[in-house]
N, C-alpha and C. Protein backbone atom coordinates (compact mmCIF):
# COMPACT_ATOMS: atom_id res chain seq x y z
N UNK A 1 7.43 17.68 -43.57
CA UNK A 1 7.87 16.87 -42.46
C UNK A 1 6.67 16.13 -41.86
N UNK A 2 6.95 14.68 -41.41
CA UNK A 2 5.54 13.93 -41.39
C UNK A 2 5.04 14.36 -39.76
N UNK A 3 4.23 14.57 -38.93
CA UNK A 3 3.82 14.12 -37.59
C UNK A 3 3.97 13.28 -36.97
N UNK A 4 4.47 13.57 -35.66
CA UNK A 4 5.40 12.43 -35.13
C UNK A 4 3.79 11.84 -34.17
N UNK A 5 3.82 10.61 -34.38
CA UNK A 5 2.34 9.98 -33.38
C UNK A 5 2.70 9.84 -31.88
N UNK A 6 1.43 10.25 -30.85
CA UNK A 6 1.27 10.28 -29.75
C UNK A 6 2.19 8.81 -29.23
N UNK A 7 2.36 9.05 -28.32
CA UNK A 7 3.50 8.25 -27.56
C UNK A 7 2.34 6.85 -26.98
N UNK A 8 1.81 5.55 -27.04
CA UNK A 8 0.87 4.62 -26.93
C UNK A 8 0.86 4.74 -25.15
N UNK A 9 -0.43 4.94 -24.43
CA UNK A 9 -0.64 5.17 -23.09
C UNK A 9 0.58 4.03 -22.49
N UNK A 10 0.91 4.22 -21.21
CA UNK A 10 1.66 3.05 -20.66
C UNK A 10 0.99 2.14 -19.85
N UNK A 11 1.15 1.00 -20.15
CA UNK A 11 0.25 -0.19 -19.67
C UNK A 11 1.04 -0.60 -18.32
N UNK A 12 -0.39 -0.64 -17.18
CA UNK A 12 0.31 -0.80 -16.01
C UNK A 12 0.86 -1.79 -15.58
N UNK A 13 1.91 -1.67 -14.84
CA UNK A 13 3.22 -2.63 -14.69
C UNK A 13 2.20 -3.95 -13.71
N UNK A 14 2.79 -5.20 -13.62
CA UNK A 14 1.80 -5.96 -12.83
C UNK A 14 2.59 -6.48 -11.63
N UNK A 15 1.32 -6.51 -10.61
CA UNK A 15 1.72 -6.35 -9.33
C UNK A 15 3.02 -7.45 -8.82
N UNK A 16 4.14 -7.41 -8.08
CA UNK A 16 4.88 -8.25 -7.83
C UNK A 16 4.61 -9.18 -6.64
N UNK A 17 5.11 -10.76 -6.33
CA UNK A 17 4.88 -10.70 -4.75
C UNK A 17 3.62 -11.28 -5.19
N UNK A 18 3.00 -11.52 -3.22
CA UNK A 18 2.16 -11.98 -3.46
C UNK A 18 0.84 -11.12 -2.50
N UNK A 19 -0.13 -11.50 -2.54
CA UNK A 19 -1.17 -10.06 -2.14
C UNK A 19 -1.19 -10.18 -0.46
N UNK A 20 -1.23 -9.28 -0.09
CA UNK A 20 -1.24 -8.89 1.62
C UNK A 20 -2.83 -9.19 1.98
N UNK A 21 -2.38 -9.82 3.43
CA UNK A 21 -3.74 -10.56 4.10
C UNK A 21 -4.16 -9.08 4.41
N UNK A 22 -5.53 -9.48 5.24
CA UNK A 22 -5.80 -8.52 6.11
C UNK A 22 -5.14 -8.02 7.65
N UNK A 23 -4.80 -6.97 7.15
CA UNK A 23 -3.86 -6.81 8.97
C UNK A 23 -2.60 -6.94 8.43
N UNK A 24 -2.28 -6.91 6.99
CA UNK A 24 -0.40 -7.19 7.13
C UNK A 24 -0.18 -5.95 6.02
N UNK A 25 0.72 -5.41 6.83
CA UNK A 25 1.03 -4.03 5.98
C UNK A 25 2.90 -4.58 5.80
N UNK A 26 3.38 -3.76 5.11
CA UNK A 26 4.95 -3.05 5.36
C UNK A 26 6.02 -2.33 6.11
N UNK A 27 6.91 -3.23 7.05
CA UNK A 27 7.47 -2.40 7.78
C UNK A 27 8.48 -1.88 6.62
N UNK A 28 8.55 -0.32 7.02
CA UNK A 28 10.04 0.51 6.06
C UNK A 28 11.38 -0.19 7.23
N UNK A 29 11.11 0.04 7.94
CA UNK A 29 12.53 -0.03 9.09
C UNK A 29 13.05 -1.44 8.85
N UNK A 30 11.99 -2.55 9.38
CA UNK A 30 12.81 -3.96 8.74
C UNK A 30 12.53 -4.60 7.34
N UNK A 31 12.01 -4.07 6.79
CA UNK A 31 11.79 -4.00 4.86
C UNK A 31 11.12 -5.49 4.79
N UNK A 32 10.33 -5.39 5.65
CA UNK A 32 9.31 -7.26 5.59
C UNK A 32 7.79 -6.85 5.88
N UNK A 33 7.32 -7.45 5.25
CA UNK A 33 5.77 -7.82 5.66
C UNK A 33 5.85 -8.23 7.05
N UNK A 34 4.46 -7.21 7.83
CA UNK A 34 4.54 -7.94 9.15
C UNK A 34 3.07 -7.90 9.06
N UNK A 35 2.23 -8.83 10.12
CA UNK A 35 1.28 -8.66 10.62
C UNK A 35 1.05 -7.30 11.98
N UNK A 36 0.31 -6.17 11.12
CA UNK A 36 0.23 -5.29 12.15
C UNK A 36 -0.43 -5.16 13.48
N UNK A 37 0.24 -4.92 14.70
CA UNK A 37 -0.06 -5.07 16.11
C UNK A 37 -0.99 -3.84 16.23
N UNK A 38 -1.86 -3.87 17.48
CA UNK A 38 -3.08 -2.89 17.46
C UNK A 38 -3.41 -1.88 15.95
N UNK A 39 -4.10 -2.81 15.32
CA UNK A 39 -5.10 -2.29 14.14
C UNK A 39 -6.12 -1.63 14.31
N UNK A 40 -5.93 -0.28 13.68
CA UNK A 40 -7.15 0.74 14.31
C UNK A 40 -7.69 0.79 12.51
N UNK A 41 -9.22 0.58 11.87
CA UNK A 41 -9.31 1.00 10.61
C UNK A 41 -9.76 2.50 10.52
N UNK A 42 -9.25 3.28 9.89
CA UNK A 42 -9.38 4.69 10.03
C UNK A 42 -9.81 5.09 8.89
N UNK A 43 -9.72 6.54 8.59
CA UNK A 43 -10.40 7.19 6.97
C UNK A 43 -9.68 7.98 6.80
N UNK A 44 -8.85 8.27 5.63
CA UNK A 44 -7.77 9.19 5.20
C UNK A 44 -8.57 10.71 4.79
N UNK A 45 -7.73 11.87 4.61
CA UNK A 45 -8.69 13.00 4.76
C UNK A 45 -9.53 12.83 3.23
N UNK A 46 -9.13 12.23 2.36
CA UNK A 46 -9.89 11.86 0.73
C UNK A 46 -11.00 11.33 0.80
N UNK A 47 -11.12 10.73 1.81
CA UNK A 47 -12.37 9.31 2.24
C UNK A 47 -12.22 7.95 2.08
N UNK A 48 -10.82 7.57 1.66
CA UNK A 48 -10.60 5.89 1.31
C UNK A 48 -10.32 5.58 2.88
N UNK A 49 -10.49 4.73 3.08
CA UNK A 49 -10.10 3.99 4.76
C UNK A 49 -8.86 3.31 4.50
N UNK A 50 -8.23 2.75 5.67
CA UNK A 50 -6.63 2.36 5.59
C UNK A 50 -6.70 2.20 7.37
N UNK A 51 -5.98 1.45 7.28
CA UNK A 51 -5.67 0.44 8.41
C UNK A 51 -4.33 1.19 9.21
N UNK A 52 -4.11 1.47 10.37
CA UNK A 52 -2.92 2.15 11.29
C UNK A 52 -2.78 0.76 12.30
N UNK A 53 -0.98 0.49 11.88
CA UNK A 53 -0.91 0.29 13.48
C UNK A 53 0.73 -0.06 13.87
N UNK A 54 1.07 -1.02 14.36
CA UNK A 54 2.15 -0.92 14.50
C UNK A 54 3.29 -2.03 14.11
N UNK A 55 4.46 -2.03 14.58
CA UNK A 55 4.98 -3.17 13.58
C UNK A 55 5.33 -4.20 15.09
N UNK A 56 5.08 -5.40 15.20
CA UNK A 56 5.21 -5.96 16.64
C UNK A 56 6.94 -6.18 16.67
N UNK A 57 7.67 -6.33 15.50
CA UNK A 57 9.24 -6.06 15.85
C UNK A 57 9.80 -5.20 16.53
N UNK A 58 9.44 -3.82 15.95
CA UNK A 58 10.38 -2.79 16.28
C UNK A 58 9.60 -1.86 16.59
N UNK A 59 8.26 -1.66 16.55
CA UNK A 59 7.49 -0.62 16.80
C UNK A 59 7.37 0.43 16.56
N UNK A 60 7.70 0.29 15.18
CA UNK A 60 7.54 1.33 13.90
C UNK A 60 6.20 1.67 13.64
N UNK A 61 5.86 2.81 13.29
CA UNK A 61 4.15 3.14 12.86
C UNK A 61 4.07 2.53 11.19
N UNK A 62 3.15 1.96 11.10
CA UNK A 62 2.73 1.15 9.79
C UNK A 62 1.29 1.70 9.38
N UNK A 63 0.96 1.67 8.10
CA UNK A 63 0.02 1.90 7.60
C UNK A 63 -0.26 1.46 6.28
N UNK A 64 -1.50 0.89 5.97
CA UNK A 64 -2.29 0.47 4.84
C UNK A 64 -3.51 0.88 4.15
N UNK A 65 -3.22 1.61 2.75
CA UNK A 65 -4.01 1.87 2.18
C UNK A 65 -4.78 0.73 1.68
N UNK A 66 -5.99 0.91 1.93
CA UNK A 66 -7.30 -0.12 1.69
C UNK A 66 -8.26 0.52 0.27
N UNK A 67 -8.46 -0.57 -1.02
CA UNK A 67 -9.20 -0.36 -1.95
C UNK A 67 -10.48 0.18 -1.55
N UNK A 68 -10.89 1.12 -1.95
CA UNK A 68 -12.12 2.02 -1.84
C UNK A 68 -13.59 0.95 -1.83
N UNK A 69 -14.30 1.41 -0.70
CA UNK A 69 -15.34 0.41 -0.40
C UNK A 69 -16.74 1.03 -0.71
C-alpha cells in the first residue's frame, strides 16, 4: 500500500477590505469601522501594544491589536 503524502501547508488567506488608519478599530455592537474616541496605547500581558478605547456611537469598549514594534 503506497504512503499517503503530507497534506501541502495552507497558504494564508489574503486580507479583505481595506487597511485600518490609525485610531480606527471595530465596533462588534454596530459591525462598522469607527474612529476610536479616547485612545489610550497600552501593552497586552505578551508585550505587543494595542490601542483601547471607545466607540463614539454607542460606547462600546473597542480594542486594537497593533503589529509588534
Amino acid at each position: 500500500m503506497p504512503k499517503k503524502s503530507a497534506k501541502p501547508a495552507a497558504k494564508k488567506a489574503a486580507k479583505k477590505g481595506s487597511p485600518m488608519a490609525e485610531g480606527e478599530g471595530y465596533c462588534v455592537k454596530c459591525k462598522a469601522k469607527r474612529m476610536m474616541a479616547n485612545v489610550k496605547q497600552v501593552k497586552m500581558a505578551n508585550g505587543r501594544p494595542a490601542l483601547k478605547g471607545t466607540c463614539p456611537e454607542c460606547g462600546t469598549g473597542m480594542f486594537k491589536i497593533l503589529p509588534p514594534s
